[in-house]
C-alpha atoms as a PDB file:
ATOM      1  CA  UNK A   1       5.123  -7.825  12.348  1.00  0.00           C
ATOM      2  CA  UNK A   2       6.713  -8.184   8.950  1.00  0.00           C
ATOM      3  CA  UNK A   3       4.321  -8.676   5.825  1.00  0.00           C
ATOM      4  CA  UNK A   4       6.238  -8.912   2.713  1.00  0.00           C
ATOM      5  CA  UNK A   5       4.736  -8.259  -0.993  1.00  0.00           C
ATOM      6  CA  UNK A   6       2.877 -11.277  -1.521  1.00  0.00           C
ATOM      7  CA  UNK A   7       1.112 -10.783   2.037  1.00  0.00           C
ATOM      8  CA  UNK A   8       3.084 -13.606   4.309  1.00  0.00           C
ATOM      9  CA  UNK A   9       3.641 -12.748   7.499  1.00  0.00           C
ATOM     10  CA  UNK A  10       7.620 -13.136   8.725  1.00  0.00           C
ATOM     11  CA  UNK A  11       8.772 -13.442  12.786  1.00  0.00           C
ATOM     12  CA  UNK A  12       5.437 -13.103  13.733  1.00  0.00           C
ATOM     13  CA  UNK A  13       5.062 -15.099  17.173  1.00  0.00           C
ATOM     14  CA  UNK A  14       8.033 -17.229  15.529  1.00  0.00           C
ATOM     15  CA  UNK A  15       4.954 -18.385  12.605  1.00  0.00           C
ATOM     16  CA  UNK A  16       6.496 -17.587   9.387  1.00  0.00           C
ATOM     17  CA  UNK A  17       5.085 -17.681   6.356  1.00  0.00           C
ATOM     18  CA  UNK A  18       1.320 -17.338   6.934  1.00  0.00           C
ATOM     19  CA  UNK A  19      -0.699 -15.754   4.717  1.00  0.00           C
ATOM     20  CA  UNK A  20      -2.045 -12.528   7.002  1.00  0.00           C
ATOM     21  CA  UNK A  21      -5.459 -13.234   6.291  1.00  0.00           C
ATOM     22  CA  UNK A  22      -4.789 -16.567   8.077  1.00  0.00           C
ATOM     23  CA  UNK A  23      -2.842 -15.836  10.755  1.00  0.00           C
ATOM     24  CA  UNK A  24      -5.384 -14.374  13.084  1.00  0.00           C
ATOM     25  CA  UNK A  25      -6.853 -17.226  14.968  1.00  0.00           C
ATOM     26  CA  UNK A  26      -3.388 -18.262  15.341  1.00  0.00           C
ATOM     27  CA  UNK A  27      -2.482 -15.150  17.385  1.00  0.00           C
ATOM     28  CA  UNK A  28      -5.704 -15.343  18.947  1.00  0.00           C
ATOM     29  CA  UNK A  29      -5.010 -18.452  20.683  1.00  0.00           C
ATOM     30  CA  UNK A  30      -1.967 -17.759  21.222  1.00  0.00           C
ATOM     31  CA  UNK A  31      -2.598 -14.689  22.828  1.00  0.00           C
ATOM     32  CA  UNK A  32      -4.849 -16.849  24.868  1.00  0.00           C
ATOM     33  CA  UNK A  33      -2.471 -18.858  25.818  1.00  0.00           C
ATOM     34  CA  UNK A  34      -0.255 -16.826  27.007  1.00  0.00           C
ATOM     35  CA  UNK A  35      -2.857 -14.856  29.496  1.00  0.00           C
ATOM     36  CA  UNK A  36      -1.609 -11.790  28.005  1.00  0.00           C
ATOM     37  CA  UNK A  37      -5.203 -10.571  26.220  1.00  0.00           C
ATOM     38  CA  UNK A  38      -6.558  -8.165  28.402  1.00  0.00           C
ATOM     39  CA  UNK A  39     -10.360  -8.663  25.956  1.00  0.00           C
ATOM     40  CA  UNK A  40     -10.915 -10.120  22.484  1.00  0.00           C
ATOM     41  CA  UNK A  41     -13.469  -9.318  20.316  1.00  0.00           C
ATOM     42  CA  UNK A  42     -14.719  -9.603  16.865  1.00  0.00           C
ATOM     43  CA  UNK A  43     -16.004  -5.952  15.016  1.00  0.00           C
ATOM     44  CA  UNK A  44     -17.288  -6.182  11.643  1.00  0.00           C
ATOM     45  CA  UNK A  45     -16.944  -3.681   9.416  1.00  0.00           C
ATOM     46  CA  UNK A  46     -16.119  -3.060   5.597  1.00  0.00           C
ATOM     47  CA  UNK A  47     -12.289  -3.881   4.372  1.00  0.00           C
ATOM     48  CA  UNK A  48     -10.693  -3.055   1.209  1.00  0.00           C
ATOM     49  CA  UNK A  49     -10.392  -5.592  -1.998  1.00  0.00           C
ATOM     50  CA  UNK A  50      -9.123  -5.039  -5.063  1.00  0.00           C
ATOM     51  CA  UNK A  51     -10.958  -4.302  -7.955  1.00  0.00           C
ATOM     52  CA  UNK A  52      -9.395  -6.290 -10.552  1.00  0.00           C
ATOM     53  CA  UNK A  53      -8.924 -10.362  -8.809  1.00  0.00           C
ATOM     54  CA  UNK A  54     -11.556  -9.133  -5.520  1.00  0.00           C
ATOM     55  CA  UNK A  55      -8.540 -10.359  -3.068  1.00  0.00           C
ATOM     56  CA  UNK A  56      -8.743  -8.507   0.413  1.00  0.00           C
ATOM     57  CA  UNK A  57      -5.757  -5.432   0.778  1.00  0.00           C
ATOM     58  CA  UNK A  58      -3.291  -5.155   3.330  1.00  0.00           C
ATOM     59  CA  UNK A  59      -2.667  -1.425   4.742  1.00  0.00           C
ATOM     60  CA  UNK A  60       1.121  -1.695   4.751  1.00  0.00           C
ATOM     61  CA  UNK A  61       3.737   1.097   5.636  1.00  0.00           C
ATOM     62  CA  UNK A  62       6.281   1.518   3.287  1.00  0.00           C
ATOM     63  CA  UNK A  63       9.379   4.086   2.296  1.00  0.00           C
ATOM     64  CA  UNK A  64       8.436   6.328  -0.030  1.00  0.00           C
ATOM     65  CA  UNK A  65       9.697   9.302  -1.433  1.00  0.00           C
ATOM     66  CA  UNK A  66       7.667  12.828  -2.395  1.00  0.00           C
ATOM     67  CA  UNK A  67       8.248  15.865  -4.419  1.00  0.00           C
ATOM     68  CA  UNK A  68       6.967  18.897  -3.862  1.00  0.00           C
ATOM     69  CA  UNK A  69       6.199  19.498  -7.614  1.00  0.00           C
ATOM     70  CA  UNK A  70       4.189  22.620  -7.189  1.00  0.00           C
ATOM     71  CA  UNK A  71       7.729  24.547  -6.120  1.00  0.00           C
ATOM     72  CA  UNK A  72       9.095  23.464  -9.430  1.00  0.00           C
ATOM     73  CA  UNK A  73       5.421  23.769 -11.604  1.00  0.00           C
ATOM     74  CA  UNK A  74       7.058  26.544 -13.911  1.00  0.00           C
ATOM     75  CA  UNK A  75      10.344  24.680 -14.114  1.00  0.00           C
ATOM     76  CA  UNK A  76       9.137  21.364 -15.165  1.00  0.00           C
ATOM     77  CA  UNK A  77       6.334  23.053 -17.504  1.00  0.00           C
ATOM     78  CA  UNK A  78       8.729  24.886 -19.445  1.00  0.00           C
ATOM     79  CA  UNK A  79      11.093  21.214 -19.607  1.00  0.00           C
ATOM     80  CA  UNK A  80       7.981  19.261 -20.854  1.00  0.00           C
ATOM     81  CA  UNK A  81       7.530  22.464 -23.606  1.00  0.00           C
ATOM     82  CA  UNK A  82      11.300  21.249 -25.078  1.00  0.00           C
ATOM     83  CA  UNK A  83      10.501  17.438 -24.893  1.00  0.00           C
ATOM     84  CA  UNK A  84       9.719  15.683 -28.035  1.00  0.00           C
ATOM     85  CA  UNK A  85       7.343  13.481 -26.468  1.00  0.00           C
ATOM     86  CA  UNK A  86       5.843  10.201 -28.296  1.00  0.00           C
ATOM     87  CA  UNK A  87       3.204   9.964 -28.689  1.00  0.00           C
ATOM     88  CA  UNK A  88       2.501  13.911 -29.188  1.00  0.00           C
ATOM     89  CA  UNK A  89      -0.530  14.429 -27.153  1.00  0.00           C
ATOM     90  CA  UNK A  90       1.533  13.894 -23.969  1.00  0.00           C
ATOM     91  CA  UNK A  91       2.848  16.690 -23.982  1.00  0.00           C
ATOM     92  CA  UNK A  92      -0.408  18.700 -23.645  1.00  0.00           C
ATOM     93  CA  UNK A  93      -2.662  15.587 -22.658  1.00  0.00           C
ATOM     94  CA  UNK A  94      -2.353  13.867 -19.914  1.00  0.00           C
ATOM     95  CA  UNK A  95       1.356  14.698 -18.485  1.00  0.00           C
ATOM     96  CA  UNK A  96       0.539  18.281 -19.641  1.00  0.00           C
ATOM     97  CA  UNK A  97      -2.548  18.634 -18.060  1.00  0.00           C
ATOM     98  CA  UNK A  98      -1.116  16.807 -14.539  1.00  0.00           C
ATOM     99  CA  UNK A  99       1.691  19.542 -14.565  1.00  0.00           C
ATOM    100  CA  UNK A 100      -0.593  22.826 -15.090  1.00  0.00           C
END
């Protein structure tokens, strides 16, 4: 399944563009249909929304990249001491503090 960033589904069961919240009793049936669901049933539990507009998350994987920042901790603390930073309490505030 394909989800893109606005949370539409793409070459899902050939139904594009269905929002993923509302594509579920679409598989369902056909699922059904198809005699290939072995059981179906419903299990509620808790799911994510966001904070700020309440609108349910979608767990997505995406590529992402990470640093191991604590190999290069006195590197990049020493860089952020040479950095005219703007506003000034950057550099020891909240960047500062993240690096020590």
């Amino acid at each position: 399944m394909h989800i893109d960033d606005s949370g539409k589904t793409y070459n899902l069961l050939d139904k594009n563009g269905f929002s993923i919240s509302d594509i579920n009793e679409s598989v369902l049936l056909e699922l059904k249909e198809r005699k290939v669901a072995l059981h179906i049933a419903t299990i509620n539990h808790s799911y994510p929304h966001c904070w700020r507009c309440d609108t349910p998350l979608i767990y997505r994987a995406i590529s992402a990249w990470y640093v191991a920042v604590e190999k290069i901790r006195e590197k990049m603390l020493a860089n952020n001491a040479k950095i005219h930073w703007v506003p000034e309490l950057i550099k020891e505030g909240r960047f500062g503090k993240w690096l020590e």
